[in-house]
N, C-alpha and C. Protein backbone atom coordinates (compact mmCIF):
# COMPACT_ATOMS: atom_id res chain seq x y z
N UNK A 1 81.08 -23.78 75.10
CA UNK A 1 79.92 -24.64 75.10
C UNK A 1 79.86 -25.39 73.77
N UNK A 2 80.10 -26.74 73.89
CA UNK A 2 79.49 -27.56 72.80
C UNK A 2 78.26 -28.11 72.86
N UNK A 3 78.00 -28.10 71.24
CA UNK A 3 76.28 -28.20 70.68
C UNK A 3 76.41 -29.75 70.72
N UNK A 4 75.17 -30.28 71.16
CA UNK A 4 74.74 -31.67 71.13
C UNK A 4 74.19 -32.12 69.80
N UNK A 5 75.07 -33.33 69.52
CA UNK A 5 74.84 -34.02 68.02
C UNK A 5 73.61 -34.32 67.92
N UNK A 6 72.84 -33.98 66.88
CA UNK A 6 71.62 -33.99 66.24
C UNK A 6 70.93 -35.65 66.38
N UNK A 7 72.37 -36.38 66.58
CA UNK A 7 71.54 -37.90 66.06
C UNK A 7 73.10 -38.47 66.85
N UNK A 8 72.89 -39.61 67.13
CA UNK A 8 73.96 -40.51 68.02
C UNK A 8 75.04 -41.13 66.71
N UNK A 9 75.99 -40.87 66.42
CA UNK A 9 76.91 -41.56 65.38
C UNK A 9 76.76 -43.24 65.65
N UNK A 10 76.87 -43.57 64.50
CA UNK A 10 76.35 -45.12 63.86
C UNK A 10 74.89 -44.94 64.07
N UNK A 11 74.06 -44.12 64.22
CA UNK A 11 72.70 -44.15 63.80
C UNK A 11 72.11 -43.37 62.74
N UNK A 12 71.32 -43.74 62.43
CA UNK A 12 70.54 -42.53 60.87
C UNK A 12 70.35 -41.40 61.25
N UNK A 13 70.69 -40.51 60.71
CA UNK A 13 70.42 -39.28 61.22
C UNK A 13 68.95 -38.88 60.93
N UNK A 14 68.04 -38.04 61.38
CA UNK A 14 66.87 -37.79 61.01
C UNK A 14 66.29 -37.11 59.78
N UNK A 15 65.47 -37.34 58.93
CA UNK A 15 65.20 -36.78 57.89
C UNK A 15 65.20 -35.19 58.24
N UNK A 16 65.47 -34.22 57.32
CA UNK A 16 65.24 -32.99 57.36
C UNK A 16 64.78 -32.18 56.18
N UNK A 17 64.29 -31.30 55.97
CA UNK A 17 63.59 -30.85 54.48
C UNK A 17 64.02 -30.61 53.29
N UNK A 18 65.08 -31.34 53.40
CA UNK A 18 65.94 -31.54 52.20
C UNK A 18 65.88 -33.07 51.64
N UNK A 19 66.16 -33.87 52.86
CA UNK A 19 66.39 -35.47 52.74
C UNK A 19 65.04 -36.10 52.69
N UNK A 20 64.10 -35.36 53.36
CA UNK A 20 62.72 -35.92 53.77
C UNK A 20 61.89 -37.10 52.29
N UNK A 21 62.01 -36.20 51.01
CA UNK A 21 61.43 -37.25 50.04
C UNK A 21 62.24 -38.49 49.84
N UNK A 22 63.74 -38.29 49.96
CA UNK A 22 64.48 -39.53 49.75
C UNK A 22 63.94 -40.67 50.80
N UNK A 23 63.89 -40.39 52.28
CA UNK A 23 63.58 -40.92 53.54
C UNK A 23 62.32 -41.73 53.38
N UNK A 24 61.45 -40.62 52.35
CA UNK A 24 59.89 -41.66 52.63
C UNK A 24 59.82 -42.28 52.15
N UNK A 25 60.84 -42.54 50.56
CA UNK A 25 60.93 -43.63 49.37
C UNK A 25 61.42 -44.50 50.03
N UNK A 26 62.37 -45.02 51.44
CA UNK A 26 63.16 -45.78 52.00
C UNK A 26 61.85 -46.17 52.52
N UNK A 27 60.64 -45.76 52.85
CA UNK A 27 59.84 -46.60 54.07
C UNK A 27 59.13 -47.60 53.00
N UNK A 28 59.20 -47.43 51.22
CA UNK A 28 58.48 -48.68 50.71
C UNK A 28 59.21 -49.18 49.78
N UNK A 29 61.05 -49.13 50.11
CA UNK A 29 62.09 -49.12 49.48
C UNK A 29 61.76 -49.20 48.23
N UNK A 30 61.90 -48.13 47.95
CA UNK A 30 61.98 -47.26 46.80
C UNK A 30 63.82 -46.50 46.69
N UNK A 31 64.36 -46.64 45.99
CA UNK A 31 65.70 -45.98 45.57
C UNK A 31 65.06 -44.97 44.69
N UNK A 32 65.71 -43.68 45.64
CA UNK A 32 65.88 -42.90 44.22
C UNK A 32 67.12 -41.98 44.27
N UNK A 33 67.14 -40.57 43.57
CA UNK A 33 68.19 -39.63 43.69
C UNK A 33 67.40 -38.65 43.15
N UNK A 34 68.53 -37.79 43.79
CA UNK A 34 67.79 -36.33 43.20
C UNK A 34 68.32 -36.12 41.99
N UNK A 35 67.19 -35.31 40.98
CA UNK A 35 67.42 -34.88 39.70
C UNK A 35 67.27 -33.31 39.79
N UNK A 36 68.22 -32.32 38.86
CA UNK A 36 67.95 -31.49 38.31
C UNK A 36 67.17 -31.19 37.16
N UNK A 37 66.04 -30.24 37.16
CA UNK A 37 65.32 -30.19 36.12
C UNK A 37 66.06 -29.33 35.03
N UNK A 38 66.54 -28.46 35.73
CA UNK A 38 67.01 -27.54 34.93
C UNK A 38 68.22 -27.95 34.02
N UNK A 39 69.09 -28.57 34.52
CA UNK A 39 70.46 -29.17 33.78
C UNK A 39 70.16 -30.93 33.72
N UNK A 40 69.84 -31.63 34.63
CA UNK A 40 69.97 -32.85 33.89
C UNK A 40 70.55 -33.58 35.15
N UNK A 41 70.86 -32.70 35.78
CA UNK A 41 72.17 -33.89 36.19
C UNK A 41 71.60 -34.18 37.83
N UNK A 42 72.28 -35.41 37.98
CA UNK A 42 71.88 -36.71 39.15
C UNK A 42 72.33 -36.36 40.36
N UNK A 43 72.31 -36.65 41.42
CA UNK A 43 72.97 -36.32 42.82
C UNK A 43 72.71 -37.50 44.25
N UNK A 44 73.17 -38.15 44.70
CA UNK A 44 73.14 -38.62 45.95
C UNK A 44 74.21 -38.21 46.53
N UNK A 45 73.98 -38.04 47.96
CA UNK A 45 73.00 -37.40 48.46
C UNK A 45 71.68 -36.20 48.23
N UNK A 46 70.78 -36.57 48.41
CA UNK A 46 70.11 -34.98 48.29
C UNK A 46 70.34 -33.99 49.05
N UNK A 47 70.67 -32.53 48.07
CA UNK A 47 71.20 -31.33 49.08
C UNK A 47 70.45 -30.61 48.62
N UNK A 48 70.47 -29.63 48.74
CA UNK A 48 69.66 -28.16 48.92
C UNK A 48 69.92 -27.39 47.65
N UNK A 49 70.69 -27.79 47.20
CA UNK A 49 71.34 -27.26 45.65
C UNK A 49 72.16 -27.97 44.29
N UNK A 50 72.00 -27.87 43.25
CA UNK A 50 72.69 -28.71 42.20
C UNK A 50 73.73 -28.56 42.51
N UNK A 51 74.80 -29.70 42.28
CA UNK A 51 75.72 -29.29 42.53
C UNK A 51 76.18 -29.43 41.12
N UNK A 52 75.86 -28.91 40.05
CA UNK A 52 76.21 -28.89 38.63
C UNK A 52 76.08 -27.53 38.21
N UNK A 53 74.71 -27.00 38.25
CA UNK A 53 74.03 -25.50 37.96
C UNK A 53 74.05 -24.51 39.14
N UNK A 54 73.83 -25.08 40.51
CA UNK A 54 73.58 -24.13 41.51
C UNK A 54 71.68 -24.09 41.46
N UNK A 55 71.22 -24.90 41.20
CA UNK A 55 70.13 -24.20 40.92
C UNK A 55 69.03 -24.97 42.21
N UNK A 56 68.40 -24.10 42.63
CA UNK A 56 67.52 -25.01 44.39
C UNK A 56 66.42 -25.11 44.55
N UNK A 57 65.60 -24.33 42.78
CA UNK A 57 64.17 -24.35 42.41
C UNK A 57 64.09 -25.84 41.76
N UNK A 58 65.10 -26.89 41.23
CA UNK A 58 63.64 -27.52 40.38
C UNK A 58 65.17 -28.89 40.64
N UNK A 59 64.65 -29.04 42.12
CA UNK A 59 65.08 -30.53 42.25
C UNK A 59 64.13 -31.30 42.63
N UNK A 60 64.03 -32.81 41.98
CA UNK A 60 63.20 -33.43 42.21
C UNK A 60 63.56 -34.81 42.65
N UNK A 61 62.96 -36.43 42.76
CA UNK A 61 63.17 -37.36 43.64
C UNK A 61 62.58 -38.22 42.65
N UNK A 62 63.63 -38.75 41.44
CA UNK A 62 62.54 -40.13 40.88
C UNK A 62 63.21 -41.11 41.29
N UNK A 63 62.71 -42.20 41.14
CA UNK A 63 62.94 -43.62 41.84
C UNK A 63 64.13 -44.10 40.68
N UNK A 64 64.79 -44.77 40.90
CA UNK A 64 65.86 -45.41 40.47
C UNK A 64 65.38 -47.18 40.19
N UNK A 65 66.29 -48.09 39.20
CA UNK A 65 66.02 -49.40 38.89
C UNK A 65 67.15 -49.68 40.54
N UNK A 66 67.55 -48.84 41.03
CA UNK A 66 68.92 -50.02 42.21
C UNK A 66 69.35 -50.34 41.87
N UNK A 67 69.36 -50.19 40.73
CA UNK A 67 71.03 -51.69 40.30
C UNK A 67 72.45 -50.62 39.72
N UNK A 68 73.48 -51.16 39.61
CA UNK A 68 74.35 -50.64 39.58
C UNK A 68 75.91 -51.41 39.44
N UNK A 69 77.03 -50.69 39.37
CA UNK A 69 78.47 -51.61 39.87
C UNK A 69 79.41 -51.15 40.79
N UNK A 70 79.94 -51.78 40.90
CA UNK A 70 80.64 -51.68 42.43
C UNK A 70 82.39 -50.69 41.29
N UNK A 71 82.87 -49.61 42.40
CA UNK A 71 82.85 -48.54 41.67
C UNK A 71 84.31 -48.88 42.33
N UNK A 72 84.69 -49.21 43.58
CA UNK A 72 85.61 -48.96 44.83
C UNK A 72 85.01 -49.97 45.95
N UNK A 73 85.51 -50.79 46.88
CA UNK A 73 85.26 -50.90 47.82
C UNK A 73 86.57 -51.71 48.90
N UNK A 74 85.99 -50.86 50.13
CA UNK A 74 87.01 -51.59 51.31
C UNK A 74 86.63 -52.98 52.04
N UNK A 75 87.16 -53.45 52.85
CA UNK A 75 86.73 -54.42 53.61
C UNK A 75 86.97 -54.13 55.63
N UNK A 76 86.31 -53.81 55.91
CA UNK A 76 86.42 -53.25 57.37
C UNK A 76 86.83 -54.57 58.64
N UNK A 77 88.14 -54.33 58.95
CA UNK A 77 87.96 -55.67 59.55
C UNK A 77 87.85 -55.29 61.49
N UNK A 78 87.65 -53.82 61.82
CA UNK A 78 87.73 -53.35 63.05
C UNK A 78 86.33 -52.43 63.37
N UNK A 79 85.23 -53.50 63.75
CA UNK A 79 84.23 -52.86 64.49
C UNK A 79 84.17 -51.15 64.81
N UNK A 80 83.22 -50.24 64.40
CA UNK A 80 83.29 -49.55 64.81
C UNK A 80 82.52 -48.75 66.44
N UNK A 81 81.69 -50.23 66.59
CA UNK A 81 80.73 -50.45 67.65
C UNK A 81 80.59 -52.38 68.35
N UNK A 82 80.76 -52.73 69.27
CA UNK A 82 80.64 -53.84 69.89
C UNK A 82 79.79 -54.64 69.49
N UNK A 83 78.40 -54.02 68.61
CA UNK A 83 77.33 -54.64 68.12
C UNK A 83 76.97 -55.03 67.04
N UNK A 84 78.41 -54.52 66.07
CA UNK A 84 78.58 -54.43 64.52
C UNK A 84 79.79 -56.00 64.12
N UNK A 85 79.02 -56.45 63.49
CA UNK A 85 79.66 -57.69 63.12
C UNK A 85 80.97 -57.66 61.66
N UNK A 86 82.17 -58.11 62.42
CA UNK A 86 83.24 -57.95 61.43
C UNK A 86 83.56 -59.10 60.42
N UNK A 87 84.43 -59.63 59.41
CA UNK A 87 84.51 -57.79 58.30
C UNK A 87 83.17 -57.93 57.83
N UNK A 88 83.29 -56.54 56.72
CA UNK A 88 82.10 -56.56 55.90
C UNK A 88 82.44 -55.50 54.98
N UNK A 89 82.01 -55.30 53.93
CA UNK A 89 82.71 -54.56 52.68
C UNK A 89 81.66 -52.94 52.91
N UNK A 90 82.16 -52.07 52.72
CA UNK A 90 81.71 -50.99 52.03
C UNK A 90 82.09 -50.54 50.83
N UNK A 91 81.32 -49.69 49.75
CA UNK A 91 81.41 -49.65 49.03
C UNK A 91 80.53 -48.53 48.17
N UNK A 92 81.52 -48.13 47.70
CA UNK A 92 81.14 -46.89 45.84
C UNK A 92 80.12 -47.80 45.34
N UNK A 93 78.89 -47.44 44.94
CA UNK A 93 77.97 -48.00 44.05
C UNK A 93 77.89 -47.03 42.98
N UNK A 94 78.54 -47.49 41.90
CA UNK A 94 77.60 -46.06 40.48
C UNK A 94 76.47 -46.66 39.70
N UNK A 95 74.95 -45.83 40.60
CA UNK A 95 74.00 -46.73 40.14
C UNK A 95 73.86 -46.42 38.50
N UNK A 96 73.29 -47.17 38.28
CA UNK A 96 72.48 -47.40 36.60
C UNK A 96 72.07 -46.29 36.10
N UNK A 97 71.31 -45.21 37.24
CA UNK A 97 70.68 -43.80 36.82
C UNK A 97 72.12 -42.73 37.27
N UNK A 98 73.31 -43.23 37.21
CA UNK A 98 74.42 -42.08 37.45
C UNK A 98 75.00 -42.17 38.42
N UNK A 99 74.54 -41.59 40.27
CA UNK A 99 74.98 -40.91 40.82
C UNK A 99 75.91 -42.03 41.87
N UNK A 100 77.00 -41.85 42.34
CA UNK A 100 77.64 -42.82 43.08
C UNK A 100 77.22 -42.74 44.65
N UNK A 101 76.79 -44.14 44.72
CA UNK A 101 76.64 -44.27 46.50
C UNK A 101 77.38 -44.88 47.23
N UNK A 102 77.90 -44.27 48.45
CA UNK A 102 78.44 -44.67 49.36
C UNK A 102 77.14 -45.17 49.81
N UNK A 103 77.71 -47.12 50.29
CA UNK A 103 76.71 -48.21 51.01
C UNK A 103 77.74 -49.35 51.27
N UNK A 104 77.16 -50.14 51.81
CA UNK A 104 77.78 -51.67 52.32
C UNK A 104 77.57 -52.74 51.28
N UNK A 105 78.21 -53.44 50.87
CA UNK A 105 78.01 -54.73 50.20
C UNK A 105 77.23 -55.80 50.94
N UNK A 106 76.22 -56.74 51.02
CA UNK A 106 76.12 -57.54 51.13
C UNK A 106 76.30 -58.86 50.70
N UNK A 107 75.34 -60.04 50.75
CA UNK A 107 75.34 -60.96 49.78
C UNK A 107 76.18 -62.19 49.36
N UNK A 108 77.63 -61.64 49.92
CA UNK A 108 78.91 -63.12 49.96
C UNK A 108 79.32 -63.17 51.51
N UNK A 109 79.71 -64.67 51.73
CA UNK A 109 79.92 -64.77 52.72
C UNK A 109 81.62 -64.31 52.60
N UNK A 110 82.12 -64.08 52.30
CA UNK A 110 83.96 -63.44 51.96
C UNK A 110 83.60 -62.70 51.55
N UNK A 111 83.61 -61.11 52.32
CA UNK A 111 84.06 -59.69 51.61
C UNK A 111 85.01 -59.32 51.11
N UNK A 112 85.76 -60.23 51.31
CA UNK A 112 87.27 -59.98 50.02
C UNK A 112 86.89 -60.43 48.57
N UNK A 113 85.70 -60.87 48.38
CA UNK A 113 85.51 -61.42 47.13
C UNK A 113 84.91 -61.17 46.12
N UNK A 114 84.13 -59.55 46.95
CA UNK A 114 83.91 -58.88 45.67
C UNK A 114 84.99 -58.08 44.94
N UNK A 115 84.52 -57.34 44.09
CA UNK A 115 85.75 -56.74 42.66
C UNK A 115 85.05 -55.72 42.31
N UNK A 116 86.13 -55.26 41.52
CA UNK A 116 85.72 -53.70 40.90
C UNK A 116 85.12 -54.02 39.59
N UNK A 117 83.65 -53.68 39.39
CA UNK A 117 82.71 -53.57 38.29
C UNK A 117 82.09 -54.81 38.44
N UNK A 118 81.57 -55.22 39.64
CA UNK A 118 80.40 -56.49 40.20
C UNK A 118 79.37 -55.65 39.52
N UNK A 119 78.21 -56.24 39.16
CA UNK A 119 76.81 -56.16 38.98
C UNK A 119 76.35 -55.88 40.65
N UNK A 120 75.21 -55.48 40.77
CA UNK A 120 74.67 -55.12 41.98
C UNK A 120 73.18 -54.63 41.92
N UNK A 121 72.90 -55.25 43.12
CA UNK A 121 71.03 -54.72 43.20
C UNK A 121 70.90 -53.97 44.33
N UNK A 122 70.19 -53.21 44.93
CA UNK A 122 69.44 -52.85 46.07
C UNK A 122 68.73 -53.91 46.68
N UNK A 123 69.18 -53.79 48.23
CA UNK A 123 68.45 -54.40 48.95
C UNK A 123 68.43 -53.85 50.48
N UNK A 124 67.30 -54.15 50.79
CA UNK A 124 66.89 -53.28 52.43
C UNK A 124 67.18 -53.60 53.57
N UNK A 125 67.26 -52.99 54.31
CA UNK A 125 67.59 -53.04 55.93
C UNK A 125 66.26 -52.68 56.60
N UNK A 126 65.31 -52.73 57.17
CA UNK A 126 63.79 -52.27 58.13
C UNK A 126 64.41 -51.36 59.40
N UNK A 127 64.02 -50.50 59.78
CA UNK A 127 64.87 -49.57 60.62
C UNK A 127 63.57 -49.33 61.64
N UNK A 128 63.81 -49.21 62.53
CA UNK A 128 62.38 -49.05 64.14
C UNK A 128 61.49 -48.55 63.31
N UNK A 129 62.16 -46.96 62.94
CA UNK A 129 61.22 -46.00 62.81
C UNK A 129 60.45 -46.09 60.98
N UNK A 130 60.53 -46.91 60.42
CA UNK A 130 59.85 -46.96 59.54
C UNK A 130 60.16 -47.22 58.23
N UNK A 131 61.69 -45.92 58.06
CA UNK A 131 62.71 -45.68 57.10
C UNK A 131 63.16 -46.75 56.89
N UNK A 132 64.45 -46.87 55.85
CA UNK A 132 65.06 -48.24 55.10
C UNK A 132 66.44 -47.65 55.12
N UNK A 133 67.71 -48.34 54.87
CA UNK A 133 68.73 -48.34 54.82
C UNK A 133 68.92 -49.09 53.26
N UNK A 134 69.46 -48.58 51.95
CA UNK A 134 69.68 -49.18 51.15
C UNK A 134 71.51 -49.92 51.31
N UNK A 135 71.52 -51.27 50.96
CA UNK A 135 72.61 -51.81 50.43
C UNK A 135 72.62 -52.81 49.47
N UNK A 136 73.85 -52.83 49.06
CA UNK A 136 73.41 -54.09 47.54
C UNK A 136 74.34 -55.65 47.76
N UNK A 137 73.43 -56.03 46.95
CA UNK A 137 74.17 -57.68 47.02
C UNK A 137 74.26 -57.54 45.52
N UNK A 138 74.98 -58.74 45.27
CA UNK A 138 75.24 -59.06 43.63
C UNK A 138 73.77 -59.80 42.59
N UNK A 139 73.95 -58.90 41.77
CA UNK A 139 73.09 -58.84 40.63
C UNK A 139 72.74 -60.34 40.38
N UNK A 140 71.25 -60.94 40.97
CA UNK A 140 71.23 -62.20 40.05
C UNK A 140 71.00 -61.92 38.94
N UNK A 141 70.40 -61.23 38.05
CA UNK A 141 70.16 -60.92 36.89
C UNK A 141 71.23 -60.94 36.07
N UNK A 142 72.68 -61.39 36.07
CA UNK A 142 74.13 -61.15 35.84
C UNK A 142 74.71 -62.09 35.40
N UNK A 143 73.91 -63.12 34.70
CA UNK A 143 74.81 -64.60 34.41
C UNK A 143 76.61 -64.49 34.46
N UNK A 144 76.80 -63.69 34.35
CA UNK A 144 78.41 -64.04 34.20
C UNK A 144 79.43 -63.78 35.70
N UNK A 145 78.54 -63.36 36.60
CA UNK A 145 79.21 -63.73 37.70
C UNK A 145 78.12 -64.55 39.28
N UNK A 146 79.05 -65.27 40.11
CA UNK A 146 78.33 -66.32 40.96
C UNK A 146 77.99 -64.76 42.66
N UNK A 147 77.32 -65.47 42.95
CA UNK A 147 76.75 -64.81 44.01
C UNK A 147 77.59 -65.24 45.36
């Protein structure tokens, strides 16, 4: 007997009591990551435990500036769904407050045209249920490169 997937693949999976504070910062896009109190150190995803100290008492959820640079990214040129529009870049973000996110590039019309160490902002996706999807476009704040 196989167990039925929690959530339909290519959809968000549902908040759970781990993810839940990250989830509600997405409904007034708000970026943040989890912090350790105890050691210091940054984390996206939020999990259930540091993954620095081990420690599962004193994680917390502050908001982040979003901005960041592009760390790694691919360019997808094969749909993974009929409804998903090709190419389009994904991409390593290492935001400003540390922790690296896996997200999508937006923002150029040629996804071959971003580079490794773009400037980058947060920007939102509106999702049915309330939540946000973070991805970034290029930093206007960045005089030294074009959008």
């Amino acid at each position: 007997m196989t167990a039925e997937p929690m959530w339909v693949p290519g959809e968000v999976p549902p908040a759970d009591e781990v993810s839940t504070p990250y989830w509600e910062a997405t409904r007034a896009h708000r970026l943040t990551v989890q912090e350790c109190t105890a050691c210091g150190h940054r984390q996206h995803p939020p999990r259930a435990v540091c993954t620095r100290c081990s420690s599962t008492e004193s994680l917390t959820q502050p908001e982040t500036a979003g901005t960041g640079r592009v760390d790694s990214f691919t360019v997808i040129h094969r749909a993974p769904r009929a409804d998903v529009a090709v190419p389009y870049a994904v991409a390593r973000v290492r935001l400003t407050a540390g922790p690296i996110v896996l997200t999508r590039l937006d923002g150029r019309d040629d996804p071959e045209a971003w580079t490794i160490g773009d400037p980058v902002v947060v920007v939102w996706t509106d999702l049915p249920d309330g939540r946000a999807l973070p991805s970034f476009r290029p930093d206007p704040a960045d005089p030294t490169k074009e959008s």
